[in-house]
N, C-alpha and C. Protein backbone atom coordinates (compact mmCIF):
# COMPACT_ATOMS: atom_id res chain seq x y z
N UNK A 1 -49.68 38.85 -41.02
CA UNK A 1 -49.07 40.02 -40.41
C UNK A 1 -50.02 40.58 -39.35
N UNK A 2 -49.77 41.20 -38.08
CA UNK A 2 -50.27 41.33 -37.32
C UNK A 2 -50.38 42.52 -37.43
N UNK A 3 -51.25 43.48 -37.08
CA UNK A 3 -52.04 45.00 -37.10
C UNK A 3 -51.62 45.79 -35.92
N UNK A 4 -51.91 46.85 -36.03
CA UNK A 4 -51.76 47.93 -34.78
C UNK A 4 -52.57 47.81 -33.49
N UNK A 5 -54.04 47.46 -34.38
CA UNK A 5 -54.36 47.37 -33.12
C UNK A 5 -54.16 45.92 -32.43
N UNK A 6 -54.03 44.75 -32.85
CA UNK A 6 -53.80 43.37 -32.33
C UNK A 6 -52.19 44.25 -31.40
N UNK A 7 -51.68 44.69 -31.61
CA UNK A 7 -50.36 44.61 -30.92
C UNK A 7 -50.56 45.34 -29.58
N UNK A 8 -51.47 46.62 -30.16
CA UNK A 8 -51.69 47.43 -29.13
C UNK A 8 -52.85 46.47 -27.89
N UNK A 9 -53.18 45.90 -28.43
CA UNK A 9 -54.15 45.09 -27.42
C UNK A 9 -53.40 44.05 -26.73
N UNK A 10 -52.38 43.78 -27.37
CA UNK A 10 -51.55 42.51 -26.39
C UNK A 10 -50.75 43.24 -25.48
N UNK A 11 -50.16 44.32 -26.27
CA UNK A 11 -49.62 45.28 -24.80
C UNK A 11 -50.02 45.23 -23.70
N UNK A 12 -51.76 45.52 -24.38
CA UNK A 12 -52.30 46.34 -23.00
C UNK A 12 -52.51 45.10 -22.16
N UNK A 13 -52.89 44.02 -22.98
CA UNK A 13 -53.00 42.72 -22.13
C UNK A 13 -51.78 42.05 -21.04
N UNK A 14 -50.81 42.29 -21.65
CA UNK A 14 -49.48 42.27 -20.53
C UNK A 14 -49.21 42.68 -19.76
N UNK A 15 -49.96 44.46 -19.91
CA UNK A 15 -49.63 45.25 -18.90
C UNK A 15 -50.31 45.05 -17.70
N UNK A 16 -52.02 44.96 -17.81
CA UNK A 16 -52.87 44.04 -17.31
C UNK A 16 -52.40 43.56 -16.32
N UNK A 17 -52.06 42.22 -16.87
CA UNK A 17 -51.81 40.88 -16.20
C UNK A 17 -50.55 41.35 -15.11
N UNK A 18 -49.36 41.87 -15.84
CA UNK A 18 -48.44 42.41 -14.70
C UNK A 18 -48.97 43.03 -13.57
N UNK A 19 -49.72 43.83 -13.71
CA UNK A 19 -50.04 44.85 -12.58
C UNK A 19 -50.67 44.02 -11.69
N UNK A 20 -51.74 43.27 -12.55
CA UNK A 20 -52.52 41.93 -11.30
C UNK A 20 -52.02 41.44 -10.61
N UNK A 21 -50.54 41.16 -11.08
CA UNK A 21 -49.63 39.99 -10.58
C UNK A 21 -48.93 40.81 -9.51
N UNK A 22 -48.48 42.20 -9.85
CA UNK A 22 -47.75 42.72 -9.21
C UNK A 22 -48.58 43.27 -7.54
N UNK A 23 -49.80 43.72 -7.97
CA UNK A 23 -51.00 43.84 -6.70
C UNK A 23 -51.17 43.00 -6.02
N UNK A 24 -51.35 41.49 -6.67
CA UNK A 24 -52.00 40.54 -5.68
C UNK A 24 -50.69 40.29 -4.77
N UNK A 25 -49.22 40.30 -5.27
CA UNK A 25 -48.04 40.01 -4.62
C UNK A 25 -48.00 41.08 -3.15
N UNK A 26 -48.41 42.44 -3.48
CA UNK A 26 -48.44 43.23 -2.53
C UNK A 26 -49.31 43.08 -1.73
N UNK A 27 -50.79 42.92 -1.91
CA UNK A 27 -51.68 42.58 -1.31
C UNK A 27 -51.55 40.89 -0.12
N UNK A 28 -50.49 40.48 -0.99
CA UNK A 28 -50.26 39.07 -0.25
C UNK A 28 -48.98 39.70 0.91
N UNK A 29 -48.16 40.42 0.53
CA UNK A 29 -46.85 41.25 1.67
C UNK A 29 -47.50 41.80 2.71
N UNK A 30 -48.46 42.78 1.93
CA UNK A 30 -49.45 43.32 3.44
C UNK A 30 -50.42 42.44 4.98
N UNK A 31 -50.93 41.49 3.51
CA UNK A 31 -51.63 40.79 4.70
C UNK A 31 -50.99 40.04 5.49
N UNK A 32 -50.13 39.69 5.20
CA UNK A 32 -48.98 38.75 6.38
C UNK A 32 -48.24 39.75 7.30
N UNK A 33 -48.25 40.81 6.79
CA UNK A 33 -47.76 41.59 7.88
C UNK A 33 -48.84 41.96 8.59
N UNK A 34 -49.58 42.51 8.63
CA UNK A 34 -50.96 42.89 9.17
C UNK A 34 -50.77 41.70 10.54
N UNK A 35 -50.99 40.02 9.85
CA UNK A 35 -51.08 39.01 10.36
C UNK A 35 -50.36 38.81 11.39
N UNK A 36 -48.95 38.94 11.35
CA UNK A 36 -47.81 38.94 12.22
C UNK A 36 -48.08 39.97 13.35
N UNK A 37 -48.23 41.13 12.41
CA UNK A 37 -48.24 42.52 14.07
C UNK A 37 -49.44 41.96 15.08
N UNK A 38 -50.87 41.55 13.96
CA UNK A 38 -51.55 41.09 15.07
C UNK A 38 -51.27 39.66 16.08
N UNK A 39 -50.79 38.64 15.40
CA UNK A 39 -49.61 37.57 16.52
C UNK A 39 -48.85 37.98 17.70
N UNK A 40 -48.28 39.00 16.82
CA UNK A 40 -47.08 39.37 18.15
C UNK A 40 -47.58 40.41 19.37
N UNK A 41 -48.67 41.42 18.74
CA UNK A 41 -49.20 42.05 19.98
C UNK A 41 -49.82 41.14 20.21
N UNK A 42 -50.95 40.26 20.16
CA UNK A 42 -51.74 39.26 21.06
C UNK A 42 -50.39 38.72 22.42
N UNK A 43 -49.53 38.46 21.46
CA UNK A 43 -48.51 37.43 22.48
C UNK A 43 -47.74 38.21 23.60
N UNK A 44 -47.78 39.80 22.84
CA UNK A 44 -47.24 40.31 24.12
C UNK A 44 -47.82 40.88 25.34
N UNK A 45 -49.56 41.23 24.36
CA UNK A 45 -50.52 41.49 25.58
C UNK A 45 -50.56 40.05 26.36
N UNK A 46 -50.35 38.73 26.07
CA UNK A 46 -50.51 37.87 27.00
C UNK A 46 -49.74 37.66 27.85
N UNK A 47 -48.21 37.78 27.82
CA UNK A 47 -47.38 38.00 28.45
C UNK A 47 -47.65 39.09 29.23
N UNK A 48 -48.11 39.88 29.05
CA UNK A 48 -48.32 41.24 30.37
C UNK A 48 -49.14 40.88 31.28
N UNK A 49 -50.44 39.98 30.27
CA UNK A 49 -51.71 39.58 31.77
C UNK A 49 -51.08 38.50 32.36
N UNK A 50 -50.11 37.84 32.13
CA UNK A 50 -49.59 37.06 32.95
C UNK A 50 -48.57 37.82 33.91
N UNK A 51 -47.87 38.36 33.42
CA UNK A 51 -47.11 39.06 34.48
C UNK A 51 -47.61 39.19 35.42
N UNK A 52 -49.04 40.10 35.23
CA UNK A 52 -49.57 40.84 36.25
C UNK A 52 -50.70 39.60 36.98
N UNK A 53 -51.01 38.80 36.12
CA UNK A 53 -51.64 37.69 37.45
C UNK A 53 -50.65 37.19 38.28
N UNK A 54 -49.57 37.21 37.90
CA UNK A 54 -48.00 36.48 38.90
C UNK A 54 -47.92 37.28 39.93
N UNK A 55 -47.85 39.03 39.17
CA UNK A 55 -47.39 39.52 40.62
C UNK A 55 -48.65 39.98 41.69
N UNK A 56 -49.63 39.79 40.86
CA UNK A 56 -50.79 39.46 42.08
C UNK A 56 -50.85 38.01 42.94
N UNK A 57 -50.59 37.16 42.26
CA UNK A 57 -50.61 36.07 42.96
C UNK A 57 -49.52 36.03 44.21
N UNK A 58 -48.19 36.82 43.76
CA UNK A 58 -47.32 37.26 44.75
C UNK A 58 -47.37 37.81 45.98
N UNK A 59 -48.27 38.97 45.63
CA UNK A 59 -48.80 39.98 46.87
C UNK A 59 -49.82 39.01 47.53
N UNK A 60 -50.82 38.26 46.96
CA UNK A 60 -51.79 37.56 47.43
C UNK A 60 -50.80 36.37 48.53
N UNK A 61 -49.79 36.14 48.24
CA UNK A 61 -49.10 34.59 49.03
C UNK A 61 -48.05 35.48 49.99
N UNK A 62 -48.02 36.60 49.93
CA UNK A 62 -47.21 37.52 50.86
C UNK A 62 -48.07 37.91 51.99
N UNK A 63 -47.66 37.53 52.74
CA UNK A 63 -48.36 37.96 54.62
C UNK A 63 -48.39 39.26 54.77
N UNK A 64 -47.09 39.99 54.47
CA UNK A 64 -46.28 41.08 54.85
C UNK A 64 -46.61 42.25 53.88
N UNK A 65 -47.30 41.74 52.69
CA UNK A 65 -47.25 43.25 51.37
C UNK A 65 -48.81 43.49 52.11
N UNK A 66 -49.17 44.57 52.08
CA UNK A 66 -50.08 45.72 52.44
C UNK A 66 -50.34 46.16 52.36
């Protein structure tokens, strides 16, 4: 027969382990997002310095801009 406290200790051991499980899952949601925002601003700051080397290169091949 199993005791109060053996039961109370497996509780707590479940509860434990859930929460670990349940943190590291969040901790794993966050960092991929983190990951992504930093992807997508890199990609859109690159897209801007390109823009803007284009439309310099534009004015630069234009006779006429001034």
């Amino acid at each position: 027969m199993v005791g109060q406290f053996e039961r109370d200790k497996d509780t707590l051991q479940v509860i434990t382990e859930s929460a670990a499980t349940h943190v590291g899952n969040i901790a794993s949601i966050i960092t991929g997002a983190i990951r992504d925002i930093a992807r997508e601003t890199g990609d859109w700051l690159t897209d801007v310095i390109e823009m803007r080397e284009a439309a310099q290169k534009a004015r630069d091949d234009d006779p006429d801009s001034v």
